[in-house]
N, C-alpha and C. Protein backbone atom coordinates (compact mmCIF):
# COMPACT_ATOMS: atom_id res chain seq x y z
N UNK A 1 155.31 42.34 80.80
CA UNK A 1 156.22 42.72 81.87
C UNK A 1 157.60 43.04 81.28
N UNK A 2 158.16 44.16 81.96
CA UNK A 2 159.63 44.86 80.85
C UNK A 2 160.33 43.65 81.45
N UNK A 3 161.47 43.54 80.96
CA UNK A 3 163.02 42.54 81.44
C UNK A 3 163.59 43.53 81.92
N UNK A 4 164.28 43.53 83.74
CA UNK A 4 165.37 44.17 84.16
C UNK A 4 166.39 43.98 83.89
N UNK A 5 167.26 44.90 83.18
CA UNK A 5 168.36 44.39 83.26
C UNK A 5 169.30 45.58 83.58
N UNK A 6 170.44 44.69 84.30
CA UNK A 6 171.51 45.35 85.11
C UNK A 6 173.04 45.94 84.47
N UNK A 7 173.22 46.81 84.43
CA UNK A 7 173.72 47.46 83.47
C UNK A 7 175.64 47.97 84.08
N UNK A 8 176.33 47.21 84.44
CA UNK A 8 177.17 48.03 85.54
C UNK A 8 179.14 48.52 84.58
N UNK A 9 178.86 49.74 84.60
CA UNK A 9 180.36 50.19 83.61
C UNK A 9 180.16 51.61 84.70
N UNK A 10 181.81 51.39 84.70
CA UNK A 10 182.47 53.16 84.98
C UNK A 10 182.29 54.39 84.25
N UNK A 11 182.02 53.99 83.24
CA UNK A 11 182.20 55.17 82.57
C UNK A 11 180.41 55.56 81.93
N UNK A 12 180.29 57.13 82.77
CA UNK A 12 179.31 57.19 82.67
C UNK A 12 178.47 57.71 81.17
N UNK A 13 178.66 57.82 80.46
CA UNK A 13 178.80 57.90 78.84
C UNK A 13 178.18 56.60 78.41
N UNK A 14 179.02 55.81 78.99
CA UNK A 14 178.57 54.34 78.11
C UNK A 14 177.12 53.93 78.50
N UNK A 15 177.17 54.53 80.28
CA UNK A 15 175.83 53.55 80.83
C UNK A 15 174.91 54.59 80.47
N UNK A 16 174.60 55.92 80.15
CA UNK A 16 173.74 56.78 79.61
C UNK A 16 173.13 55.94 78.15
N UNK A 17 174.19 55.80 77.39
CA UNK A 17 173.84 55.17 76.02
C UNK A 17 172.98 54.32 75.73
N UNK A 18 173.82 53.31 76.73
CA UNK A 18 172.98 51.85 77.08
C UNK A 18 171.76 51.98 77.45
N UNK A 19 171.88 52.69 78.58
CA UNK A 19 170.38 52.44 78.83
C UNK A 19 169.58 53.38 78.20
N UNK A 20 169.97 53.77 77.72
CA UNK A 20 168.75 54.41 76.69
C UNK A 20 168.14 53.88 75.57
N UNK A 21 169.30 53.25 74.79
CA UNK A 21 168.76 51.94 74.26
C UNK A 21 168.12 50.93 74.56
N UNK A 22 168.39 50.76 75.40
CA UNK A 22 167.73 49.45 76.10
C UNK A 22 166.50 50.25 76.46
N UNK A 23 166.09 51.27 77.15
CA UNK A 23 164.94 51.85 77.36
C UNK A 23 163.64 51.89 76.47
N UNK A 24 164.31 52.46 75.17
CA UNK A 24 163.86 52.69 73.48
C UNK A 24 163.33 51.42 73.30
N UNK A 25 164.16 50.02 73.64
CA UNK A 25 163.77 48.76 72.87
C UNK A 25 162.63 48.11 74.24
N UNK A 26 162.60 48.45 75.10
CA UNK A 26 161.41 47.94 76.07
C UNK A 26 161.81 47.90 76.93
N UNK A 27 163.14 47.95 77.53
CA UNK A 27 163.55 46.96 78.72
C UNK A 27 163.79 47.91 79.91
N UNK A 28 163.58 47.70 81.43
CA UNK A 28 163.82 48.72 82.09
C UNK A 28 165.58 48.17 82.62
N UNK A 29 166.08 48.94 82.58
CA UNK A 29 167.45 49.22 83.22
C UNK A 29 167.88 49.55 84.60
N UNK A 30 168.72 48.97 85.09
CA UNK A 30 169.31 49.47 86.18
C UNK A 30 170.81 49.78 85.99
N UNK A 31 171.14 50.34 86.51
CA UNK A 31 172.30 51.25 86.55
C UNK A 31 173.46 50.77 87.91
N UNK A 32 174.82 50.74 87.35
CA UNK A 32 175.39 50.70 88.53
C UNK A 32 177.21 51.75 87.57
N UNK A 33 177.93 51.91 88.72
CA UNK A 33 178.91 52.43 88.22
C UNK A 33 180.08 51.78 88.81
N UNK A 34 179.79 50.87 89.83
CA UNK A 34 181.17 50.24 90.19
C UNK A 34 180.31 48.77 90.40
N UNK A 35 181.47 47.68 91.37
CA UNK A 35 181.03 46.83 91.61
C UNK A 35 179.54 46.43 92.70
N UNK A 36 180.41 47.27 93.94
CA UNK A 36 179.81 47.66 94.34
C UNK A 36 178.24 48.05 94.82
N UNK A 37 177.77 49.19 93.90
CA UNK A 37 176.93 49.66 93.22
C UNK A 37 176.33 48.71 93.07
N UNK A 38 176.64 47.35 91.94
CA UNK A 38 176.06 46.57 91.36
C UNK A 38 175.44 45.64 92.15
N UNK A 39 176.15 45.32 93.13
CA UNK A 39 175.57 44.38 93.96
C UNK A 39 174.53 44.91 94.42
N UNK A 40 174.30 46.06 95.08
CA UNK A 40 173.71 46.37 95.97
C UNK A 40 172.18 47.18 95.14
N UNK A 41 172.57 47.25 94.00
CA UNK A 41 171.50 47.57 92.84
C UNK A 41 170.66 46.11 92.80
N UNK A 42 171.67 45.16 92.60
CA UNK A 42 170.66 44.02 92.14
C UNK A 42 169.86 43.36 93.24
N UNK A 43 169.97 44.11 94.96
CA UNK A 43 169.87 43.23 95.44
C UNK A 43 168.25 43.37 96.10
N UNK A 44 167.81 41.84 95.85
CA UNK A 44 166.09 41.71 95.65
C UNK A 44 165.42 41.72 94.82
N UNK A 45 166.72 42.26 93.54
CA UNK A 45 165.62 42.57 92.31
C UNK A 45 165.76 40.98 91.33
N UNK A 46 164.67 40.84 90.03
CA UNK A 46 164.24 39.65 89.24
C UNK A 46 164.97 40.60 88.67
N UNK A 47 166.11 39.76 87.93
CA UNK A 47 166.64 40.08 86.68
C UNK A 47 166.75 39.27 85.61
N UNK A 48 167.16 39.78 84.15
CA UNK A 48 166.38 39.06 83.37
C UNK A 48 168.00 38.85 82.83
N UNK A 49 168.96 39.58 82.87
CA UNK A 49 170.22 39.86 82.15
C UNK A 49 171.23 40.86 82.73
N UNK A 50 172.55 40.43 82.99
CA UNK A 50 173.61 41.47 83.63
C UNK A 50 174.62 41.51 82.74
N UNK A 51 174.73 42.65 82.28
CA UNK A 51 175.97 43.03 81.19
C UNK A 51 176.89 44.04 82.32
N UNK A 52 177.86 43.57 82.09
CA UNK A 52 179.43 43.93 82.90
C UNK A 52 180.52 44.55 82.34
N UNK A 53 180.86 45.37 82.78
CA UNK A 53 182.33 45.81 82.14
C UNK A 53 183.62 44.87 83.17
N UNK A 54 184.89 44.83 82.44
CA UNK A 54 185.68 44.01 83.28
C UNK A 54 186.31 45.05 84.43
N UNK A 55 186.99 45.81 83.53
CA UNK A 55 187.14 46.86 84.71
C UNK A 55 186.49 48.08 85.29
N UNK A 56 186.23 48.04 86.19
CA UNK A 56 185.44 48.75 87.46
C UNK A 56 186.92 49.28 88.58
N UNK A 57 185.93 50.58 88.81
CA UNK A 57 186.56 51.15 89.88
C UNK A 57 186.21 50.18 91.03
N UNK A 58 187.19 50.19 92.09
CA UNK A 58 187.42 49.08 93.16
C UNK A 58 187.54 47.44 92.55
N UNK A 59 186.54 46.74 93.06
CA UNK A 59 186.54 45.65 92.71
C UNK A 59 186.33 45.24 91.18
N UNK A 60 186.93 44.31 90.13
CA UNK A 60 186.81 44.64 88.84
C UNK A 60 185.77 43.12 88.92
N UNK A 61 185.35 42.98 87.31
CA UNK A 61 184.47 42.59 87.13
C UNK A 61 183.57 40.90 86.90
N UNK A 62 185.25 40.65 87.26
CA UNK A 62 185.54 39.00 88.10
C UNK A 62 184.61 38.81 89.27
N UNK A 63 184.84 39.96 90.03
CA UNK A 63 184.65 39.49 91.47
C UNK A 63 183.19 39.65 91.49
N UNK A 64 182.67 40.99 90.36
CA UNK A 64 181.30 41.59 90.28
C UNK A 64 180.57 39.60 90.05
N UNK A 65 181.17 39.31 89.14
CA UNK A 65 180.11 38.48 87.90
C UNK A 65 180.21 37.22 89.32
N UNK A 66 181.41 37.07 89.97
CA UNK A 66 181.17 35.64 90.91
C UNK A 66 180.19 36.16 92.15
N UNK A 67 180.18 37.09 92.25
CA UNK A 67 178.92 37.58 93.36
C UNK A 67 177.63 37.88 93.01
N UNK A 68 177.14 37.78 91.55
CA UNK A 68 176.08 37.77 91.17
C UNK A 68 175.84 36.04 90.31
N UNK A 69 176.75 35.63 89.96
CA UNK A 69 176.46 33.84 89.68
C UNK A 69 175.84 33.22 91.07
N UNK A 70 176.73 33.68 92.40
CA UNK A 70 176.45 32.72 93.43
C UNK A 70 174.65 33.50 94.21
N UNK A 71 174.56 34.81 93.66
CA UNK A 71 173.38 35.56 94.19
C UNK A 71 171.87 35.18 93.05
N UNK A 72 172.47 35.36 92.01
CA UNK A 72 171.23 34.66 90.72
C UNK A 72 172.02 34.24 89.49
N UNK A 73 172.03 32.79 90.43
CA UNK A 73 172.71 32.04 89.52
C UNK A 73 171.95 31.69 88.06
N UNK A 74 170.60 31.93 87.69
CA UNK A 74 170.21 31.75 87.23
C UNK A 74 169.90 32.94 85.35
N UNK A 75 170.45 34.34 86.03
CA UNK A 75 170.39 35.36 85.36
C UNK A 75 171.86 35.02 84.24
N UNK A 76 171.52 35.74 82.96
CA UNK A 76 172.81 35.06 82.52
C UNK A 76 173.81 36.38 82.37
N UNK A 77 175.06 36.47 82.27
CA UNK A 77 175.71 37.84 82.21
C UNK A 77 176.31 38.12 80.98
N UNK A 78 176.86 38.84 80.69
CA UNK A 78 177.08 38.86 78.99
C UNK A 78 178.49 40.09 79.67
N UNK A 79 179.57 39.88 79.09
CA UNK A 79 180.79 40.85 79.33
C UNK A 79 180.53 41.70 77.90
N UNK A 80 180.22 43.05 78.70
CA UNK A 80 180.81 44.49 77.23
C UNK A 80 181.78 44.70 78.06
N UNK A 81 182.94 44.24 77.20
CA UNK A 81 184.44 44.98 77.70
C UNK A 81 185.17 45.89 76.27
N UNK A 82 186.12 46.45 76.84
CA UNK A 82 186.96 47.12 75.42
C UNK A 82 187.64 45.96 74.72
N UNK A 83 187.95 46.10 73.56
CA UNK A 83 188.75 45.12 73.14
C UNK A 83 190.37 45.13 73.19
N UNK A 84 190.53 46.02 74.14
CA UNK A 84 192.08 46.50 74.09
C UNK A 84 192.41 45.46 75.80
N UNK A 85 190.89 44.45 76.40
CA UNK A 85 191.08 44.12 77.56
C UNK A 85 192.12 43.32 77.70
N UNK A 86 192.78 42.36 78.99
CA UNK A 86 193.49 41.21 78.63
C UNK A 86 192.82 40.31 78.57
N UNK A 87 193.38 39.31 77.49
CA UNK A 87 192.34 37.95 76.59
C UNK A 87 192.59 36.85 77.86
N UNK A 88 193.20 37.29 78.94
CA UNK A 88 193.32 36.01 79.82
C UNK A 88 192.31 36.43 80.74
N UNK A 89 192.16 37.81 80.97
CA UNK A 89 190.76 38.00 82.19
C UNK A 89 189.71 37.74 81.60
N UNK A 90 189.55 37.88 80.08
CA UNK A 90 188.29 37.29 79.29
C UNK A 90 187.93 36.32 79.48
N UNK A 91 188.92 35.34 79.18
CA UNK A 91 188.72 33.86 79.27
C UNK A 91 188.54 33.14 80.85
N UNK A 92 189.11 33.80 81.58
CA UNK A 92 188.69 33.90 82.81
C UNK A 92 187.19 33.89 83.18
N UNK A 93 186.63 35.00 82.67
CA UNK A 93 185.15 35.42 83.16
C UNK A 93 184.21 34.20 82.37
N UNK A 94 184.76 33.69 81.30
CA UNK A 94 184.00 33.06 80.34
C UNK A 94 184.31 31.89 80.81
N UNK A 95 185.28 31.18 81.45
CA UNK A 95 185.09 29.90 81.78
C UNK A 95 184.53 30.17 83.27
N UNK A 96 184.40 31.12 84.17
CA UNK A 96 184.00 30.74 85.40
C UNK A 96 182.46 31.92 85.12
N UNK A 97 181.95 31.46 84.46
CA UNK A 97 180.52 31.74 84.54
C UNK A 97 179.68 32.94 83.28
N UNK A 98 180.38 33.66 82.83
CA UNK A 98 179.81 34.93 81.77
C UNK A 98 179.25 33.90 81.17
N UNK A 99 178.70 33.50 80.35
CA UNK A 99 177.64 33.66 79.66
C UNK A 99 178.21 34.18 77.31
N UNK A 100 178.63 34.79 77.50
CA UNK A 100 179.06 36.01 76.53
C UNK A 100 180.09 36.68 76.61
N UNK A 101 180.78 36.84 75.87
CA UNK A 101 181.70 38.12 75.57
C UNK A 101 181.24 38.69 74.49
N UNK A 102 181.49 40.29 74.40
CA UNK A 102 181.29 41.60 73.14
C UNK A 102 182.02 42.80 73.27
N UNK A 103 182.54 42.61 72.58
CA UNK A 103 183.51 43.88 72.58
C UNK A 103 182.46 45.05 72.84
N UNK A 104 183.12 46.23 73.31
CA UNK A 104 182.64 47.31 73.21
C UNK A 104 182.79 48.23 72.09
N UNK A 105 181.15 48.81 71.97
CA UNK A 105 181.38 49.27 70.62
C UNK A 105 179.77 49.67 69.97
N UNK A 106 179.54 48.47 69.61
CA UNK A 106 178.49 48.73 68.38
C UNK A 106 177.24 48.43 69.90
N UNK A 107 176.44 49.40 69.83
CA UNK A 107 174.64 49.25 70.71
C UNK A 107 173.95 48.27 70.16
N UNK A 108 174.23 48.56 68.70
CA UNK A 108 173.02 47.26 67.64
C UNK A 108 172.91 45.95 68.32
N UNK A 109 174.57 45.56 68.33
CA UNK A 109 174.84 43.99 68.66
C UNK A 109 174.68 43.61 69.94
N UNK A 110 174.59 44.63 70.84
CA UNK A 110 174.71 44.76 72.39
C UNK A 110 173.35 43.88 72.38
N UNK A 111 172.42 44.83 71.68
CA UNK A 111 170.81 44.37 71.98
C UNK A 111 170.37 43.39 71.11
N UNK A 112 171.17 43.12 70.41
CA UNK A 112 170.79 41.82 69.81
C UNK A 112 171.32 40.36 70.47
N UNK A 113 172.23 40.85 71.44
CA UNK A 113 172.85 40.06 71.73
C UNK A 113 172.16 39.62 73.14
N UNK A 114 171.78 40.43 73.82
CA UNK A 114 170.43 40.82 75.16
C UNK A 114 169.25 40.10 74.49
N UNK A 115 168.93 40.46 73.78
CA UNK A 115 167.63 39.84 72.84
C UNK A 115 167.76 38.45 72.83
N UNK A 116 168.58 38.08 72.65
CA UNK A 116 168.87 36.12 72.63
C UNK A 116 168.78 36.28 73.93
N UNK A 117 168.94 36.59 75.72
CA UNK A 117 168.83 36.18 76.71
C UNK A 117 167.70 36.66 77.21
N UNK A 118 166.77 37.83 76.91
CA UNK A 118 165.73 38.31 77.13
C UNK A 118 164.21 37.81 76.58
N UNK A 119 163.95 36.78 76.53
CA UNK A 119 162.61 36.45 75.76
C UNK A 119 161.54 36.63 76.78
């Protein structure tokens, strides 16, 4: 059975990439482009892993990750943000529930890093 996983960044470049990788390595993907989106992508679905960008058009990615902790609390989330983000919204997301932080950047580490939450 593939691992869903939920994929949610603005910028549509990045989430093309991603999930294509992630496609290549087994996993089926879902797609979102805002917060939004994300919720309403994940909703009903078994997910296996939610990787987040911090900022999102409308709601940013605080509000995304506390509406999917309290919806599947059980899924773990992993932040791809830029590294140019602020280190206090990081630490933010990371003490109230992420899972992970990774800079944005390298695909390799993305999925290696998915790979430790995907077994």
């Amino acid at each position: 059975m593939e691992q869903k996983v939920l994929f949610v960044d603005d910028d549509p470049h990045w989430r093309d990439i991603v999930s294509l990788s992630f496609k290549e390595a087994g996993y089926e993907v879902i797609t979102a482009a805002d917060a939004t989106e994300g919720m309403s992508r994940a909703e009903g679905v078994k997910l296996g892993l939610i990787i987040l960008d911090l900022n999102l058009a409308g709601e940013n990615g605080l509000v995304l990750m506390r509406f999917m902790k309290r919806n599947h609390p059980d899924v773990p989330v992993l932040l791809y943000t830029a590294t140019d983000q602020d280190d206090e919204a990081i630490r933010k997301m990371l003490n109230e529930g992420a899972d992970q932080y990774l800079p944005k950047g390298s695909i390799e580490e993305l999925l290696v890093a998915a790979g430790s939450y995907l077994k």
